[in-house]
Protein backbone atom coordinates (compact mmCIF):
# COMPACT_ATOMS: atom_id res chain seq x y z
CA UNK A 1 -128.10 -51.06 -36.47
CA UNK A 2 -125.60 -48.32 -34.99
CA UNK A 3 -126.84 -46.29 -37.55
CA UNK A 4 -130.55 -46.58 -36.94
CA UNK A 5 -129.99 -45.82 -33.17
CA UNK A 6 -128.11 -42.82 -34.72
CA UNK A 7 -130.28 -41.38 -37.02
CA UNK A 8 -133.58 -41.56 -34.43
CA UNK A 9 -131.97 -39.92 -31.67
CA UNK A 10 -130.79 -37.47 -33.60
CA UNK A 11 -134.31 -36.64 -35.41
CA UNK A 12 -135.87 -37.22 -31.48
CA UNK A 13 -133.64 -34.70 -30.74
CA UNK A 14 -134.78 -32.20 -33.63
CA UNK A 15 -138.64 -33.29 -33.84
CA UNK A 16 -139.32 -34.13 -29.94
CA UNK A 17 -143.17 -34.12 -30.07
CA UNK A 18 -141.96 -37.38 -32.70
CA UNK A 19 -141.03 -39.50 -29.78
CA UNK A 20 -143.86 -41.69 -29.54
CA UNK A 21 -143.49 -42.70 -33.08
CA UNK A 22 -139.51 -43.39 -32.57
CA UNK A 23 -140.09 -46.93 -32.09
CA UNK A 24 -142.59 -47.30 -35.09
CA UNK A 25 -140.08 -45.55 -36.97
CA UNK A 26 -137.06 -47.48 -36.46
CA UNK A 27 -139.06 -50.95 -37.31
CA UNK A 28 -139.44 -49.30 -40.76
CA UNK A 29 -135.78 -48.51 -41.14
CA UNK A 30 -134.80 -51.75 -39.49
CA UNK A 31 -136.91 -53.66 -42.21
CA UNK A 32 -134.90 -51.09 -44.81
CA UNK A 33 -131.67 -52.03 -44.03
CA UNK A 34 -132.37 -55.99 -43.96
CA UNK A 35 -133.89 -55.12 -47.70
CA UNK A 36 -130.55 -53.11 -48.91
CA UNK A 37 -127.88 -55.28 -47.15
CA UNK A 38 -129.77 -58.49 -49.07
CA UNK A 39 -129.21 -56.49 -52.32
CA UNK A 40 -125.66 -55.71 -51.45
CA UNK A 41 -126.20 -52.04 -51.55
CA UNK A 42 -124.83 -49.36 -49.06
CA UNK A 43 -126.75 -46.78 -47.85
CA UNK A 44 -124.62 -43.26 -46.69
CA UNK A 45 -125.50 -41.82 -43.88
CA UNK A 46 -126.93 -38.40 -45.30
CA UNK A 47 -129.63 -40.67 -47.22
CA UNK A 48 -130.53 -43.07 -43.96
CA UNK A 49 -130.93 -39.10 -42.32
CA UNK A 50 -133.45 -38.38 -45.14
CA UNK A 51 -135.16 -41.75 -44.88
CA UNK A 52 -135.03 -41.57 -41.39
CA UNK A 53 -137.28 -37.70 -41.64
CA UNK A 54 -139.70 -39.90 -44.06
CA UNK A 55 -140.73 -42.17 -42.46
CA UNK A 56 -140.76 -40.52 -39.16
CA UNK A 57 -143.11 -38.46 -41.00
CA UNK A 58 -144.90 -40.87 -42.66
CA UNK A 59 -145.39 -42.98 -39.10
CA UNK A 60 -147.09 -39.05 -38.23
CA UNK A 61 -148.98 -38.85 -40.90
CA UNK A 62 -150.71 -42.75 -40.52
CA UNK A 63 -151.07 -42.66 -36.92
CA UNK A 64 -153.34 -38.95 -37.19
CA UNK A 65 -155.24 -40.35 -40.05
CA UNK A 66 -153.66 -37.61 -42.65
CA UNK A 67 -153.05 -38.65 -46.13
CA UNK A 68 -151.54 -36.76 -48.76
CA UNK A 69 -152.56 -35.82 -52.18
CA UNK A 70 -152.74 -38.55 -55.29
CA UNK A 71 -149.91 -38.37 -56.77
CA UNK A 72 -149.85 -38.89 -60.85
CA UNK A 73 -149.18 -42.33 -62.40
CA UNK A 74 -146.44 -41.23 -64.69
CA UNK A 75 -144.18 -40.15 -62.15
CA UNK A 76 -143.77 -44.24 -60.53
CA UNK A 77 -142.05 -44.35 -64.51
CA UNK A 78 -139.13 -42.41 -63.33
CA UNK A 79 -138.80 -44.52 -60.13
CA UNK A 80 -137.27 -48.35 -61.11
CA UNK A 81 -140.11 -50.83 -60.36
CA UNK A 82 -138.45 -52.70 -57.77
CA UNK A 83 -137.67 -49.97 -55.82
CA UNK A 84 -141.33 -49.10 -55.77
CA UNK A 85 -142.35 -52.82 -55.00
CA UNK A 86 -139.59 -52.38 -51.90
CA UNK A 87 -141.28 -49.13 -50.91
CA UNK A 88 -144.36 -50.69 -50.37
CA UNK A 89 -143.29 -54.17 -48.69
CA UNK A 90 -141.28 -52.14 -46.25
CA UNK A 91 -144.62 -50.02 -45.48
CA UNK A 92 -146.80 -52.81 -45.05
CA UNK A 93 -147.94 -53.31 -42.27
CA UNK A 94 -149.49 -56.80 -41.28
CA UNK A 95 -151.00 -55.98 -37.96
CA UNK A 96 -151.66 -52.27 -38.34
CA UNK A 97 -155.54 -50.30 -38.99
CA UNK A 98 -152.84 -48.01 -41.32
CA UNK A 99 -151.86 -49.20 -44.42
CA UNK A 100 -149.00 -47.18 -46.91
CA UNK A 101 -150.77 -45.46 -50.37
CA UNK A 102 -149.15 -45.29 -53.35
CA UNK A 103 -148.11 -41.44 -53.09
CA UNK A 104 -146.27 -42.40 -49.61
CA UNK A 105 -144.95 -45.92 -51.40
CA UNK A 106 -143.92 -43.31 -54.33
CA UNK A 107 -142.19 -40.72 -51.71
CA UNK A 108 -140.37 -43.34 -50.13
CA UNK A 109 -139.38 -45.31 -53.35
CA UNK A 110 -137.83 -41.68 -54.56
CA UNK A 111 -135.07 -42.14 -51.50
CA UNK A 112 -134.42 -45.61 -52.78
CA UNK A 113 -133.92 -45.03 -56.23
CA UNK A 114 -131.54 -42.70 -55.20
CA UNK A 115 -129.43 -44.56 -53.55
CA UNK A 116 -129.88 -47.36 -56.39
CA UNK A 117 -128.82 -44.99 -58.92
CA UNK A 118 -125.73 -43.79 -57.18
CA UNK A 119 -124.71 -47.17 -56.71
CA UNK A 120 -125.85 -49.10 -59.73
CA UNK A 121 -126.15 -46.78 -62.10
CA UNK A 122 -129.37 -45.74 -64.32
CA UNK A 123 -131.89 -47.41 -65.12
């Protein structure tokens, strides 16, 4: 959790106009690190920095009403499916209007697959 608290002042700090999203944010990233302490996997603290931009980002993007371009279908095949399938249940959002697309689920799966690979090895 030290970590969390870390990471968002330090982006609050670089990206103050952020700061209403902060809280938004850290939800996300507290959701990410119940999901990758369940699968036993650690997560450095130069990834949870660019996690911590992404979603800070994507929080942004959903609460102005932006979306970004369609990403193609045969990229998700160089992404491990359940790091995908974690990318999206960590962007749902039960009780929100906003709900995560499958080029920001893709983005975010691209940090976690990362961090799976470095840790576990290729696919």
């Amino acid at each position: 959790m030290q970590m969390i608290d870390d990471i968002l002042k330090e982006l609050a700090e670089t990206k103050p106009e952020y700061i209403s999203e902060i809280s938004e944010c850290k939800r996300i990233l507290q959701k990410i690190e119940k999901e990758f302490r369940f699968m036993e996997i650690h997560i450095p603290r130069d990834r949870w920095l660019a996690i911590g931009a992404h979603v800070l980002a994507f929080v942004r993007r959903m609460t102005n009403g932006e979306r970004l371009p369609v990403i193609e279908a045969e990229l998700f095949a160089e992404i491990h499916p359940d790091m995908v399938m974690l990318s999206h249940k960590v962007l749902a959002e039960e009780k929100s209007a906003w709900q995560a697309d499958d080029t920001e689920a893709f983005l975010l799966a691209v940090h976690f697959e990362a961090i799976r690979a470095m840790q576990m090895g290729p696919i």
